[in-house]
N, C-alpha and C. Protein backbone atom coordinates (compact mmCIF):
# COMPACT_ATOMS: atom_id res chain seq x y z
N UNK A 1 -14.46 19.98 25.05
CA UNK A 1 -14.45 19.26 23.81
C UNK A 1 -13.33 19.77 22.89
N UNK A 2 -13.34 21.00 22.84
CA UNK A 2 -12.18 21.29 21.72
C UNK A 2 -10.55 21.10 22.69
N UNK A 3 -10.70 21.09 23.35
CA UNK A 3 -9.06 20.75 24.32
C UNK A 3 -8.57 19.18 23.53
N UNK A 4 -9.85 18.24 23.57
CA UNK A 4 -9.63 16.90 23.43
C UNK A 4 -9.37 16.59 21.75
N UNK A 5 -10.02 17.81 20.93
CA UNK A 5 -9.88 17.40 19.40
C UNK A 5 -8.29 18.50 19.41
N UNK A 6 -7.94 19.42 19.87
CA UNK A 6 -6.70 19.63 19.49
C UNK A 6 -5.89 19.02 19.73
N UNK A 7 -5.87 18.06 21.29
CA UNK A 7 -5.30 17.09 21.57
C UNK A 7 -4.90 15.88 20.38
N UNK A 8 -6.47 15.30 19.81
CA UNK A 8 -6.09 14.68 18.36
C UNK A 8 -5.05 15.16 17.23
N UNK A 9 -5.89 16.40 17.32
CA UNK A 9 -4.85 16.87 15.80
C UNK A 9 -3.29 16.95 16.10
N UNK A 10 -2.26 17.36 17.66
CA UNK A 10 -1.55 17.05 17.69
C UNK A 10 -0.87 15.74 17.67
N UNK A 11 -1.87 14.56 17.89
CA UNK A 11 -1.45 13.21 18.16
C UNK A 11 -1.47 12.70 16.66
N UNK A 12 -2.17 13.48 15.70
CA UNK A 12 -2.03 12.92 14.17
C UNK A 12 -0.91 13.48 13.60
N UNK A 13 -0.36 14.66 13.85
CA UNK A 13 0.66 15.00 13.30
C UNK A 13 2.17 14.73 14.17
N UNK A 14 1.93 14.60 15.14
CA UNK A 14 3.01 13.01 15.88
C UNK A 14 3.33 12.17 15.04
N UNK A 15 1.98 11.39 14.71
CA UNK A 15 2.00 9.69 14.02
C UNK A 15 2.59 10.21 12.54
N UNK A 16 2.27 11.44 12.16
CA UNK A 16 2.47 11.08 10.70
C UNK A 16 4.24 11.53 10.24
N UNK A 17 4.23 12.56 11.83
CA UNK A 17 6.28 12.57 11.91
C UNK A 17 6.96 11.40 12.16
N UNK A 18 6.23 10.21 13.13
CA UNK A 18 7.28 9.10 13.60
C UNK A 18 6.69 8.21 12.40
N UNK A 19 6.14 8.23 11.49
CA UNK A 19 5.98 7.45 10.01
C UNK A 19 6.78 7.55 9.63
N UNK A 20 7.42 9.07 9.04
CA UNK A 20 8.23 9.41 7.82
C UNK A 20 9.86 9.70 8.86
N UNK A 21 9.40 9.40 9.85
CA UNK A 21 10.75 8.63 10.87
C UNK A 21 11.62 7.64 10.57
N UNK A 22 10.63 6.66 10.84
CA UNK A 22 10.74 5.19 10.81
C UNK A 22 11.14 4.98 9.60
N UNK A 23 10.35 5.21 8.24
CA UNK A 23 10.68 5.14 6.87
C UNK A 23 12.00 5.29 6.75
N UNK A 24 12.26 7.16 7.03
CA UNK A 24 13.82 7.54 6.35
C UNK A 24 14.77 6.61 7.16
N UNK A 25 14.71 6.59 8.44
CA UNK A 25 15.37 6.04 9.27
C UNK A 25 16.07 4.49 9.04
N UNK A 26 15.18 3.48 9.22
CA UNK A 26 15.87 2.58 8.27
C UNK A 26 15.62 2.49 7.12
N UNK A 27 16.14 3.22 5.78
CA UNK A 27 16.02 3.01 4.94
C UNK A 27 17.40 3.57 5.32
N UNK A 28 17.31 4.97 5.51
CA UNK A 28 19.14 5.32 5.30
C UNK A 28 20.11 4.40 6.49
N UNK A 29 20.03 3.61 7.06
CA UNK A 29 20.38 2.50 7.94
C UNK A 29 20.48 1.33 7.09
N UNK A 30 20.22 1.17 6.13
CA UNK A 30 19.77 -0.46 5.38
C UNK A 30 19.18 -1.01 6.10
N UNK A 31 18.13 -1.22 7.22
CA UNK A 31 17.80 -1.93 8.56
C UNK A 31 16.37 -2.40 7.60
N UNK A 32 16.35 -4.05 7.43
CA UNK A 32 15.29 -4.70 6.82
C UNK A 32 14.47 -5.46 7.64
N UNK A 33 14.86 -5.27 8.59
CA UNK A 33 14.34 -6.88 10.23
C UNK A 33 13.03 -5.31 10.40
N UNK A 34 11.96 -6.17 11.26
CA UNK A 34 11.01 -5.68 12.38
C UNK A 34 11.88 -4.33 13.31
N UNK A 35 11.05 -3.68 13.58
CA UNK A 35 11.49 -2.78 14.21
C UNK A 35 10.39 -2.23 14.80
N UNK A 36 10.99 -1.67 16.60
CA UNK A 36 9.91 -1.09 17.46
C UNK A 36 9.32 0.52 16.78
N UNK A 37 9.71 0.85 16.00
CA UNK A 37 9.45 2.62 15.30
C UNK A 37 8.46 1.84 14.48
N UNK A 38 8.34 0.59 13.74
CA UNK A 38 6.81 0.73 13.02
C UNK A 38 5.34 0.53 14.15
N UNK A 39 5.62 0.42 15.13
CA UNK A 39 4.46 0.03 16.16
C UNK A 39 4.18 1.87 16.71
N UNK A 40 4.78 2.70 16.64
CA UNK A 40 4.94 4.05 17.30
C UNK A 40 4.25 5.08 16.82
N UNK A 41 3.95 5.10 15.44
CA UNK A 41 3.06 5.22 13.78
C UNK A 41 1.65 5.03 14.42
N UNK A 42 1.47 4.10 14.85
CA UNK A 42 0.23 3.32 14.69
C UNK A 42 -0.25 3.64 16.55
N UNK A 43 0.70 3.56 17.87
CA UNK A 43 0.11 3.66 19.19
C UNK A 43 -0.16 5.48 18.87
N UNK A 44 0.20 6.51 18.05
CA UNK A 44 -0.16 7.71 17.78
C UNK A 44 -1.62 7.77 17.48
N UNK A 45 -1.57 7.09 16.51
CA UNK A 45 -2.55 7.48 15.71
C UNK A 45 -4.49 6.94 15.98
N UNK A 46 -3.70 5.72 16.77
CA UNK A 46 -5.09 4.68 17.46
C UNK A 46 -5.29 5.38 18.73
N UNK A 47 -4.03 5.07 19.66
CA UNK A 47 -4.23 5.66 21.42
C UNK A 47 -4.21 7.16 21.19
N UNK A 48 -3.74 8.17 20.09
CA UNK A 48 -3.42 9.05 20.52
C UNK A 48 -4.77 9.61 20.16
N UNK A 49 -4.43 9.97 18.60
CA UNK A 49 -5.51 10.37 17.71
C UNK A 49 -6.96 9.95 18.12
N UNK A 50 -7.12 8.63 17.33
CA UNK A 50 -8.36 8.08 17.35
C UNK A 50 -9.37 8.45 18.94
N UNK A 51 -8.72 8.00 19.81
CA UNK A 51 -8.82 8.23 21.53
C UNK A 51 -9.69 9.49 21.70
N UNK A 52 -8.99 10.67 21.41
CA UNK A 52 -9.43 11.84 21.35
C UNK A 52 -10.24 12.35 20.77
N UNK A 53 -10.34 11.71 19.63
CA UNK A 53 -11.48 12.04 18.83
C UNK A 53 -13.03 11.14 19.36
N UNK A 54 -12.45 10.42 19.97
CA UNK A 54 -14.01 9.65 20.53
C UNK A 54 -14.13 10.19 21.74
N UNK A 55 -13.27 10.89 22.17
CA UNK A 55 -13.75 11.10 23.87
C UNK A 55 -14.27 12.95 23.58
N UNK A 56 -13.63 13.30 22.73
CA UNK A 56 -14.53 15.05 22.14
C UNK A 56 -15.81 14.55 21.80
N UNK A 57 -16.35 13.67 20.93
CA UNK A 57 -17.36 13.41 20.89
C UNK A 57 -18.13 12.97 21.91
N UNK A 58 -17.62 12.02 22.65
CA UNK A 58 -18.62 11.78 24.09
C UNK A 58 -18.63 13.05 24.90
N UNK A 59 -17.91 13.75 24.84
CA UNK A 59 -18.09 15.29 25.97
C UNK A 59 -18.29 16.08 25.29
N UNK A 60 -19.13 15.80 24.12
CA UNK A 60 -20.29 16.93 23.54
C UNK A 60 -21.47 16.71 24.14
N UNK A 61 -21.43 15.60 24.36
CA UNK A 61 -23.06 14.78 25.06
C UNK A 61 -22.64 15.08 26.70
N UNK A 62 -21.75 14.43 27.62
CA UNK A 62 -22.01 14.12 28.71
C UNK A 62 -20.87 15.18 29.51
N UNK A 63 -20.63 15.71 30.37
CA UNK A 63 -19.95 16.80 30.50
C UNK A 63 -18.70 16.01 31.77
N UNK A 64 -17.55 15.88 31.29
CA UNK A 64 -16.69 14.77 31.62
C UNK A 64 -15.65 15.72 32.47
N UNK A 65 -15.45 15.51 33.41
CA UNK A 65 -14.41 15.71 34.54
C UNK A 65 -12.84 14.75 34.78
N UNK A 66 -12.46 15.52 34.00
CA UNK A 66 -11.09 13.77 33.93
C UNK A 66 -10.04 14.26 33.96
N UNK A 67 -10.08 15.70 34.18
CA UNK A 67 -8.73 15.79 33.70
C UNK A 67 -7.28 15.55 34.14
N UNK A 68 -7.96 14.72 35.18
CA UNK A 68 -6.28 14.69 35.62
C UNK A 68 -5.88 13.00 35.08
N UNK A 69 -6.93 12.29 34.77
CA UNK A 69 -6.70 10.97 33.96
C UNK A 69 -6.55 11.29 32.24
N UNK A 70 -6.67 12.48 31.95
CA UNK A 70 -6.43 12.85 30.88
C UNK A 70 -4.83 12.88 30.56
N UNK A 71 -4.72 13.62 31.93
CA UNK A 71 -2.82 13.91 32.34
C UNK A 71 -1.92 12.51 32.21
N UNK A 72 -2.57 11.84 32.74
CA UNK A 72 -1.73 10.47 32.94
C UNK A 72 -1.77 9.79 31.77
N UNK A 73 -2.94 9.91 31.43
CA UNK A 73 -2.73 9.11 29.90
C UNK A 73 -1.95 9.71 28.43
N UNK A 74 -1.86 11.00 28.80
CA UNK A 74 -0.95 11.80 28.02
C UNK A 74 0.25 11.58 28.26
N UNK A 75 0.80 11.37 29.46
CA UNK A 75 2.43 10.95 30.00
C UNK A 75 2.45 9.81 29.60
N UNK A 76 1.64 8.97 29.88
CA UNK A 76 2.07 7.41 29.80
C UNK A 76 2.15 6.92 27.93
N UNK A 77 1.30 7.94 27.33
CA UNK A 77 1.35 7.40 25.92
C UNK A 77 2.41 7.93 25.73
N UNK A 78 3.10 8.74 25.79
CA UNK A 78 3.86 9.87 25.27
C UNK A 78 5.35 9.11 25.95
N UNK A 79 5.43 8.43 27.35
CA UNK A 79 6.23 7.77 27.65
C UNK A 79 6.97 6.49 27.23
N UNK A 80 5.52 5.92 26.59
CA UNK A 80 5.42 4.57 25.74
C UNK A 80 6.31 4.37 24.46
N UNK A 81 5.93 5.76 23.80
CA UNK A 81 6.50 5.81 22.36
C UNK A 81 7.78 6.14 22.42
N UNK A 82 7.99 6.83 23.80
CA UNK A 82 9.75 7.37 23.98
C UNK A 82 10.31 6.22 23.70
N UNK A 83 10.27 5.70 24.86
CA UNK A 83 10.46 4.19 25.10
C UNK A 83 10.89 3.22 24.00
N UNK A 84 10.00 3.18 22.85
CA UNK A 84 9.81 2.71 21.78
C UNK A 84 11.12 3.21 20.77
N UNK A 85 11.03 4.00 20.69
CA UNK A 85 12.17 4.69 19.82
C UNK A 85 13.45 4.51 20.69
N UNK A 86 13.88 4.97 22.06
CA UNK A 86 14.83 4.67 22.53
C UNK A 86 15.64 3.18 22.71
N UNK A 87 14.77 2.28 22.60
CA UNK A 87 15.31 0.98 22.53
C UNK A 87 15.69 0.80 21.33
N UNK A 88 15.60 1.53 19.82
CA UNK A 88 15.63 1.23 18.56
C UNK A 88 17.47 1.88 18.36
N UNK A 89 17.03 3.07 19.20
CA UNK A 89 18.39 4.47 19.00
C UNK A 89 19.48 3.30 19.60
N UNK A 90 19.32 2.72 20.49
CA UNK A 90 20.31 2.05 21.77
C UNK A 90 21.18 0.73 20.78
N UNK A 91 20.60 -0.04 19.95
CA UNK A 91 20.46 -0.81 19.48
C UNK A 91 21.53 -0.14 18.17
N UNK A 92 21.30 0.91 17.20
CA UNK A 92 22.58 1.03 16.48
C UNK A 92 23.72 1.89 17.13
């Protein structure tokens, strides 16, 4: 259980760096259009954060063996948001 809530607390302080990312970022850019960095904020803080915090709570109750789907879903979110930002970097 506590592996999965530190897991959160790093995934909240992710979301709340690629926030004040995105912000400075286009603002010192003048960039006013949609952009993939405001969706990156938010897959942190829901898939990353939120995620973790419900699955520490279910493996207070039920004693959960996952960890290697834990692994994958850590790469793949963590791959996602690269992703996300790199198509933004490519673009100016």
């Amino acid at each position: 259980m506590k592996r999965y809530i530190n897991y959160s607390i790093v995934y909240a302080v992710l979301a709340m760096v690629s926030g004040v990312f995105y912000r400075e970022f286009t603002k010192l850019n003048g960039y006013t259009d949609w952009t993939t960095l405001a969706v990156v904020h938010t897959h942190y803080f829901i898939l990353g954060m939120m995620f973790f915090l419900i699955l520490g709570l279910v493996s207070m109750n039920i004693n959960l063996k996952i960890n290697r789907a834990v692994l994958f879903y850590n790469v793949g979110l963590n791959l996602t948001t690269i992703m996300l930002v790199v198509v933004v970097l490519f673009k100016f």
